[in-house]
Structure formats: C-alpha cells, structure tokens
C-alpha atoms as a PDB file:
ATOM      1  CA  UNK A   1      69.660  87.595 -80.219  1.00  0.00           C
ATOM      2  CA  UNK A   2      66.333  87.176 -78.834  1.00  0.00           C
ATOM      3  CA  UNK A   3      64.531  90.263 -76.375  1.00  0.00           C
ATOM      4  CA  UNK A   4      62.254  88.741 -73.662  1.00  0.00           C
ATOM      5  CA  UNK A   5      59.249  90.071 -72.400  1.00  0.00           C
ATOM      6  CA  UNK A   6      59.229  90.733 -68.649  1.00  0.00           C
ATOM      7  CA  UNK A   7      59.935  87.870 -66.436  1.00  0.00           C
ATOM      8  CA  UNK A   8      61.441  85.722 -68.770  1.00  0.00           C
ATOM      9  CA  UNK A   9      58.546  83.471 -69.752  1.00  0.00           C
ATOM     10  CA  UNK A  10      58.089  84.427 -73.103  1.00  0.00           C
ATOM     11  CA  UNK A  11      61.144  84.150 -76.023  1.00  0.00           C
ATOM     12  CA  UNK A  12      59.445  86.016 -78.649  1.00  0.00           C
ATOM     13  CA  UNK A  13      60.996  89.083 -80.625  1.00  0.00           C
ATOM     14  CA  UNK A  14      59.305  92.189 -80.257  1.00  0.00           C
ATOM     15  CA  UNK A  15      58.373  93.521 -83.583  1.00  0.00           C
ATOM     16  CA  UNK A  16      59.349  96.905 -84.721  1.00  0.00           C
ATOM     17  CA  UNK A  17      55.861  97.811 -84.694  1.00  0.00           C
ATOM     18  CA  UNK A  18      55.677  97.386 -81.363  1.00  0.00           C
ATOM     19  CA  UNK A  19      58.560  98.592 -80.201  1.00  0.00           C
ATOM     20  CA  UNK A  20      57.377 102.108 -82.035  1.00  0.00           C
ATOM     21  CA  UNK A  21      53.975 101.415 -80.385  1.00  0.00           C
ATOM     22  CA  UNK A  22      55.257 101.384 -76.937  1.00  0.00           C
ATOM     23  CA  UNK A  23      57.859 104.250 -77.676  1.00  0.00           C
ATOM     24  CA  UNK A  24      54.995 106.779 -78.810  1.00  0.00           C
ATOM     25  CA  UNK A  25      52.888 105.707 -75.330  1.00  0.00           C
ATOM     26  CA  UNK A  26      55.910 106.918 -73.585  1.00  0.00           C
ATOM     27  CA  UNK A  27      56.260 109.890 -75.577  1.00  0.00           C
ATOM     28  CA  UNK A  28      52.212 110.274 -75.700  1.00  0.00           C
ATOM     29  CA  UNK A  29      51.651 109.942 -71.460  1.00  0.00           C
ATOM     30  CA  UNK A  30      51.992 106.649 -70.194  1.00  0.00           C
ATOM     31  CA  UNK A  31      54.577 106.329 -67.528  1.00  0.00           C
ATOM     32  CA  UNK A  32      57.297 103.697 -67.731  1.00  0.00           C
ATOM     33  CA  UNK A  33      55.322 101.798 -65.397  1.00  0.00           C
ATOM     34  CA  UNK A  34      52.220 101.555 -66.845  1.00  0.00           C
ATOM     35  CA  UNK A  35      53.799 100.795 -70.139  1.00  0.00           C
ATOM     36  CA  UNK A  36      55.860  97.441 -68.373  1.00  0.00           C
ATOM     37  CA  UNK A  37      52.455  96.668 -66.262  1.00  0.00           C
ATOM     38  CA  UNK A  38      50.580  96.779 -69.309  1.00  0.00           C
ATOM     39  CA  UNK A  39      52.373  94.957 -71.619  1.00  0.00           C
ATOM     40  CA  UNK A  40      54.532  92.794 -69.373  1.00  0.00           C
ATOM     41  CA  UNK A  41      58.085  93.593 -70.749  1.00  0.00           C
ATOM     42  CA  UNK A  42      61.263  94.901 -68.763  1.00  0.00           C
ATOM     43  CA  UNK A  43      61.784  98.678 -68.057  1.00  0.00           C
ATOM     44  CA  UNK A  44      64.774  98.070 -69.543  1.00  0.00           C
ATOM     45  CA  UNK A  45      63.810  96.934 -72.631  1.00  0.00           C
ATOM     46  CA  UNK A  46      61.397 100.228 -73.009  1.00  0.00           C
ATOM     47  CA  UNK A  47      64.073 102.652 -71.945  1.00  0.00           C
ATOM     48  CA  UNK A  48      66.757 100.815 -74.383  1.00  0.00           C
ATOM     49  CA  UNK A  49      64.440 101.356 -77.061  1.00  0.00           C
ATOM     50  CA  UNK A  50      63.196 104.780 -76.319  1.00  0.00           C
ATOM     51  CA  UNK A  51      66.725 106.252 -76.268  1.00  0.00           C
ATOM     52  CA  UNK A  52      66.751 104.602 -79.889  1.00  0.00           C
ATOM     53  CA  UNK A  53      64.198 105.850 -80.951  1.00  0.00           C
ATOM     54  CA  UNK A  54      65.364 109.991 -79.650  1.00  0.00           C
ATOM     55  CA  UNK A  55      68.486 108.901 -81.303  1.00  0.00           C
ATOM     56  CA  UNK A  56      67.300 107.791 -84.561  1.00  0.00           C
ATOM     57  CA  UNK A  57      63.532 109.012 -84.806  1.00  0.00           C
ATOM     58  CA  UNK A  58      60.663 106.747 -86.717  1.00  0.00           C
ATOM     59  CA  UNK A  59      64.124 104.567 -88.577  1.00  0.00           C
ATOM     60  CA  UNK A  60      65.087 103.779 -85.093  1.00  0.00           C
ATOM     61  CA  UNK A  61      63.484 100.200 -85.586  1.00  0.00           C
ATOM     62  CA  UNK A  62      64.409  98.980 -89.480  1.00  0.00           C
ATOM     63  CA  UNK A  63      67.506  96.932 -88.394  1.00  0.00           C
ATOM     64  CA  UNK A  64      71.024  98.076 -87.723  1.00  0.00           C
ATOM     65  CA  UNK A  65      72.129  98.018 -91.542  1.00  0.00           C
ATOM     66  CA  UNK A  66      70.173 100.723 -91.791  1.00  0.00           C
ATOM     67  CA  UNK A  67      71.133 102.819 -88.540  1.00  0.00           C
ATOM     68  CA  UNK A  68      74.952 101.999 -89.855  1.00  0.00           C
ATOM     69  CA  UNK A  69      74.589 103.637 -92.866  1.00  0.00           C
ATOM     70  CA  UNK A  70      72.740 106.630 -91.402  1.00  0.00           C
ATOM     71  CA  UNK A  71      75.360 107.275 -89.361  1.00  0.00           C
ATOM     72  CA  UNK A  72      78.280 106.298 -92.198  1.00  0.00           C
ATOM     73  CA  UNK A  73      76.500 108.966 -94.115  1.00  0.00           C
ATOM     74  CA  UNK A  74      76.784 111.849 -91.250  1.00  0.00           C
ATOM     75  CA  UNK A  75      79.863 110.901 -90.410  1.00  0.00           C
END
C-alpha cells in the first residue's frame, strides 16, 4: 500500500523519518495547515499519523510487526 502526497501527483512512501518529522512540527507549533502547505501532503495523512504516533509514541513508525507485538504484550 502506497501513501500519496497531497494531490495525488506523487506515489512515493513517506519514510518513517518523515512521518516522525512532521509529527514533532505538529506537536512543536506548526498548525495542520502549515504542515500540508509546506510539505504538500493530505491533512489526512498528518492527522492519521499523529494519532499513531499519541498512540504508540517514537515506535509509532517501525512497521506494524512491531506495534502487534506491543500490543500482544499489554494485552
């Protein structure tokens, strides 16, 4: 499954790097706006990944194996 950036033009996967990168400018005090302006993604893909990362803190972005087993292992 592939994300896209903003309007569709561009099929690349967003890296976990950046995906922490734009959740700590939300958390930091960049609006939602300024972060999709900026770096031309969706809201939606910012506020997907920001309620991963509140969920699951810095291991929000190392692949769902991990997150699994995190949650195997409070369950």
């Amino acid at each position: 499954m592939k994300e896209v950036w903003a309007y569709g033009q561009n099929t690349e996967k967003l890296s976990p790097e950046f995906k922490l990168q734009i959740v700590k400018e939300l958390e930091a005090s960049k609006t939602l706006a300024q972060i999709v302006r900026e770096h031309e993604i969706d809201h939606g893909v910012v506020t997907r990944r920001y309620r991963e990362y509140r969920k699951y803190g810095d291991n929000a972005f190392l692949g769902y194996e991990h997150i699994y087993k995190e949650d195997a292992r409070i369950a």
